[in-house]
C-alpha atoms as a PDB file:
ATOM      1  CA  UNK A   1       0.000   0.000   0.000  1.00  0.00           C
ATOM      2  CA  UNK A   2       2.534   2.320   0.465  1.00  0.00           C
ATOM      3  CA  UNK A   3       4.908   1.683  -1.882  1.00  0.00           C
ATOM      4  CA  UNK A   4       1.922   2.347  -4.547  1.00  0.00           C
ATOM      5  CA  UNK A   5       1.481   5.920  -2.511  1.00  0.00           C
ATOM      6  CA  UNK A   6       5.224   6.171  -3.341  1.00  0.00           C
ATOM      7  CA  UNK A   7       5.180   5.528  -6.781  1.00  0.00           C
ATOM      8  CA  UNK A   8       2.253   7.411  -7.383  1.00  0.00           C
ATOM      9  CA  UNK A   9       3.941  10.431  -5.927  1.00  0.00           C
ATOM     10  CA  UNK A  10       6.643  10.122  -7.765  1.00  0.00           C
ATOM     11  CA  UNK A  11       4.321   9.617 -11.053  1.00  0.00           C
ATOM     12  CA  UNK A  12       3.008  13.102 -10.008  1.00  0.00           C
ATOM     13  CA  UNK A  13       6.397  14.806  -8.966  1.00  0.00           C
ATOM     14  CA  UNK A  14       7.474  14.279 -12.328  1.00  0.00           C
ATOM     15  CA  UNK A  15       4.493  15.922 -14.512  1.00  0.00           C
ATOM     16  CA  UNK A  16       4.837  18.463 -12.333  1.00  0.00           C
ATOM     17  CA  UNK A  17       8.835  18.638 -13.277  1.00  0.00           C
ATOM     18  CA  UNK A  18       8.348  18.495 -17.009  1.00  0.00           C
ATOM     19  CA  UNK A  19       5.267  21.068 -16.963  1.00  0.00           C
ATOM     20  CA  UNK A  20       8.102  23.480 -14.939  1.00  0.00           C
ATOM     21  CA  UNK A  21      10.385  22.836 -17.362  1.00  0.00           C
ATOM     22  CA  UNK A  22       8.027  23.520 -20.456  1.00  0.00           C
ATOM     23  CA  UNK A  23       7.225  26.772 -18.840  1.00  0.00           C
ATOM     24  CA  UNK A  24      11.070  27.998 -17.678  1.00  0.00           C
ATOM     25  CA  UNK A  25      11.821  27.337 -21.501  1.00  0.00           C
ATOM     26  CA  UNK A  26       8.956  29.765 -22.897  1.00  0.00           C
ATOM     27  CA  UNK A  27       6.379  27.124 -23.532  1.00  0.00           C
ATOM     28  CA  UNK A  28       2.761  27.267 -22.252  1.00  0.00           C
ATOM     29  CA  UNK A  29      -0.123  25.189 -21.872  1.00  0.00           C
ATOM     30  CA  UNK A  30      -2.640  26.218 -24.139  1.00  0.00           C
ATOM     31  CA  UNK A  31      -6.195  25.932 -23.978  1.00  0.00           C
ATOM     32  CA  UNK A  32      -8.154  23.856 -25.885  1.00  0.00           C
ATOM     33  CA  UNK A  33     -10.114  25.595 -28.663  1.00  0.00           C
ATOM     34  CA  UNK A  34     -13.243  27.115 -28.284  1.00  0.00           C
ATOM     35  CA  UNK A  35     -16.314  25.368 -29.971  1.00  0.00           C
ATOM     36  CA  UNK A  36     -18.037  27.244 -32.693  1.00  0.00           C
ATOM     37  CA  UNK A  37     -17.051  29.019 -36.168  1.00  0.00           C
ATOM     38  CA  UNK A  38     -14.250  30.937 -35.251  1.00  0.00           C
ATOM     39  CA  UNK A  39     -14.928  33.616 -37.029  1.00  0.00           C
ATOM     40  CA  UNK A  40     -17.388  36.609 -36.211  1.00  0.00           C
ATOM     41  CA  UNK A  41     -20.057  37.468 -37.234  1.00  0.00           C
ATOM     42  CA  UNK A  42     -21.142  41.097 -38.719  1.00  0.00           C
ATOM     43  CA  UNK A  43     -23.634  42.945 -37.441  1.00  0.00           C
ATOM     44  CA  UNK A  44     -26.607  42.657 -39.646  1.00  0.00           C
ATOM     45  CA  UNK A  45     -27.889  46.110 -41.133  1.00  0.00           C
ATOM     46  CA  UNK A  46     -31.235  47.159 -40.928  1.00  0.00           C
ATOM     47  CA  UNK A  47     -33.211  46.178 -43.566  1.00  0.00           C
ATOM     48  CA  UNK A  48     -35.421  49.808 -43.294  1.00  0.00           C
ATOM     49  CA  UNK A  49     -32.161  51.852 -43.031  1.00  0.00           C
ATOM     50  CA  UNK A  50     -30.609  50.425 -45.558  1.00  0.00           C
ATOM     51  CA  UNK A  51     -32.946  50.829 -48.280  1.00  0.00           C
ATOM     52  CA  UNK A  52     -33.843  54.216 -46.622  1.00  0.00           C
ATOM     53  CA  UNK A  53     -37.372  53.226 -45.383  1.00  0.00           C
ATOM     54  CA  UNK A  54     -39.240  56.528 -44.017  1.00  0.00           C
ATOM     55  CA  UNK A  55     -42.598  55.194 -42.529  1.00  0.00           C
ATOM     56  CA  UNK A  56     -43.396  51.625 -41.982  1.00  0.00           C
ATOM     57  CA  UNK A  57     -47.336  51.076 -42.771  1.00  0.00           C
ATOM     58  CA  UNK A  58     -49.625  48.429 -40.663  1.00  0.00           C
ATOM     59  CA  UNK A  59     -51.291  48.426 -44.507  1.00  0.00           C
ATOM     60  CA  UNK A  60     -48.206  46.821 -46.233  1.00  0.00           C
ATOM     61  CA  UNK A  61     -49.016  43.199 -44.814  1.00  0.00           C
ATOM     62  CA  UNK A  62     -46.399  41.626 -47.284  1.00  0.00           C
ATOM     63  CA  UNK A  63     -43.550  43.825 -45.569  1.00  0.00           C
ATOM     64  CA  UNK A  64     -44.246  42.657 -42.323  1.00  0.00           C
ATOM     65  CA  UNK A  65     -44.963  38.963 -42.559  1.00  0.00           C
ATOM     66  CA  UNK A  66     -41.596  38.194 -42.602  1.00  0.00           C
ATOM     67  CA  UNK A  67     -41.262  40.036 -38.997  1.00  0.00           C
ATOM     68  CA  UNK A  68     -44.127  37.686 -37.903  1.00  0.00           C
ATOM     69  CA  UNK A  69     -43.292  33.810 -36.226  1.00  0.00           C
ATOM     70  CA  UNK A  70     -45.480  31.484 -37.564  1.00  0.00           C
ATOM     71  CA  UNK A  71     -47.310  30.878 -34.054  1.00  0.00           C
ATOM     72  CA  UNK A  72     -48.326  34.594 -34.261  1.00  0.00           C
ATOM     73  CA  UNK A  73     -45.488  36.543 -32.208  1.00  0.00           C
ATOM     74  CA  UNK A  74     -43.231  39.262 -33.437  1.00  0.00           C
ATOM     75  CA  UNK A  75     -40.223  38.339 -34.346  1.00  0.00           C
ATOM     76  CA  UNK A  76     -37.186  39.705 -31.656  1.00  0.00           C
ATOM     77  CA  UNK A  77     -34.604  42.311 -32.649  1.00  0.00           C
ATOM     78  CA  UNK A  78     -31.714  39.751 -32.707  1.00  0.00           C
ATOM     79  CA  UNK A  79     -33.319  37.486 -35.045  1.00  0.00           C
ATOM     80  CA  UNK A  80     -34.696  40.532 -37.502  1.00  0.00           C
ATOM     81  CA  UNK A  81     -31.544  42.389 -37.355  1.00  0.00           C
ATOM     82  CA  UNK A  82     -33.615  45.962 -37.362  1.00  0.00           C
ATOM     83  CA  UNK A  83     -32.322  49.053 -35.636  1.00  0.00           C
ATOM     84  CA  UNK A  84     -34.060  49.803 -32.095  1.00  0.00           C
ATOM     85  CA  UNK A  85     -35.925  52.520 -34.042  1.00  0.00           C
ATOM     86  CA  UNK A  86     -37.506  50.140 -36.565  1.00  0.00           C
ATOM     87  CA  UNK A  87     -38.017  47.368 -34.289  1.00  0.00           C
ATOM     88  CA  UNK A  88     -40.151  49.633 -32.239  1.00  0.00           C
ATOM     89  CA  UNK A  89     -42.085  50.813 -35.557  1.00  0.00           C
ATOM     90  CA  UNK A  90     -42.708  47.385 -36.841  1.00  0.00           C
ATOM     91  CA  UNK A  91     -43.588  45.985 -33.616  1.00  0.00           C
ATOM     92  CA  UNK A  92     -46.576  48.943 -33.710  1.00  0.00           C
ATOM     93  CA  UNK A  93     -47.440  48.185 -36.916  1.00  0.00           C
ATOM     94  CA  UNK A  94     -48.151  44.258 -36.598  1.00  0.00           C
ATOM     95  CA  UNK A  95     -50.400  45.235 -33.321  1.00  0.00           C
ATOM     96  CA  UNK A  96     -52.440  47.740 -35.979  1.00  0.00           C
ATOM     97  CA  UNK A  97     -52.760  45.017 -38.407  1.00  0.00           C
ATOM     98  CA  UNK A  98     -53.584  42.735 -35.596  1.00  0.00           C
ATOM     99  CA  UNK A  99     -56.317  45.264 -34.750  1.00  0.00           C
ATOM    100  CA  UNK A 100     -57.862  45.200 -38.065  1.00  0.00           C
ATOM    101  CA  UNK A 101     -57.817  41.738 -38.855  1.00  0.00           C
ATOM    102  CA  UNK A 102     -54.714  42.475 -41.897  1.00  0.00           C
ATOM    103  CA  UNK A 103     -52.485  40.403 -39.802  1.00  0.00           C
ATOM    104  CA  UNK A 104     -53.826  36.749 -37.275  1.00  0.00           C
ATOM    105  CA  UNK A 105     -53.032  37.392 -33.389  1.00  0.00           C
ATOM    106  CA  UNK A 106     -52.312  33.605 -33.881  1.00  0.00           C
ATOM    107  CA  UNK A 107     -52.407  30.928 -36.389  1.00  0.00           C
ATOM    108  CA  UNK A 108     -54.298  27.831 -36.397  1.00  0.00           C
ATOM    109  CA  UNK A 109     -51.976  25.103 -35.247  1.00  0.00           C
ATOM    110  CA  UNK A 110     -51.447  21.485 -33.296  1.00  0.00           C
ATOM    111  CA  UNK A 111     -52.224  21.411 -29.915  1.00  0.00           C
END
């Protein structure tokens, strides 16, 4: 029993050595890489700034379907990739829609 304590501190003793040694000679441990792409992503523009989109209209149903999940909820900023500003302004014109009946609260789906 303890010769196996022994030779497991000496096991140790000498991982520890070598890791010293790797580090008095420059060397690091490095990490292991992150999980993912690698690379970053870009900030999406806005869709409204960028084609220089005044008003947005609770009329134009076609222009805001695509800010519309399929269950019915508006779509969040991170997943539209609007400015604050038109988030806001789409977000008030898919409740007027709602109101009128140009646009379902919710859609019709499995329970």
């Amino acid at each position: 029993m303890a010769e196996e304590r022994e030779e497991a501190n000496t096991e140790n003793e000498n991982t520890e050595e070598s890791g010293r040694a790797a580090r008095s000679q420059g060397r690091t441990r490095r990490r292991p890489p992150r999980r993912g792409s690698g690379r970053r992503r870009r900030p999406r523009q806005c869709a409204f700034c960028v084609s220089k989109v005044s008003d947005v209209d609770y009329k134009q149903v076609d222009l805001l379907r695509p800010y519309v999940m399929d269950r019915g909820k508006i779509r969040p900023r991170r997943q539209t990739g609007l400015c604050a500003k038109h988030q806001r302004r789409v977000a008030q014109a898919i409740k007027r829609a709602r109101h009128l009946a140009l646009v379902p609260f919710i859609t019709s789906g499995r329970r």
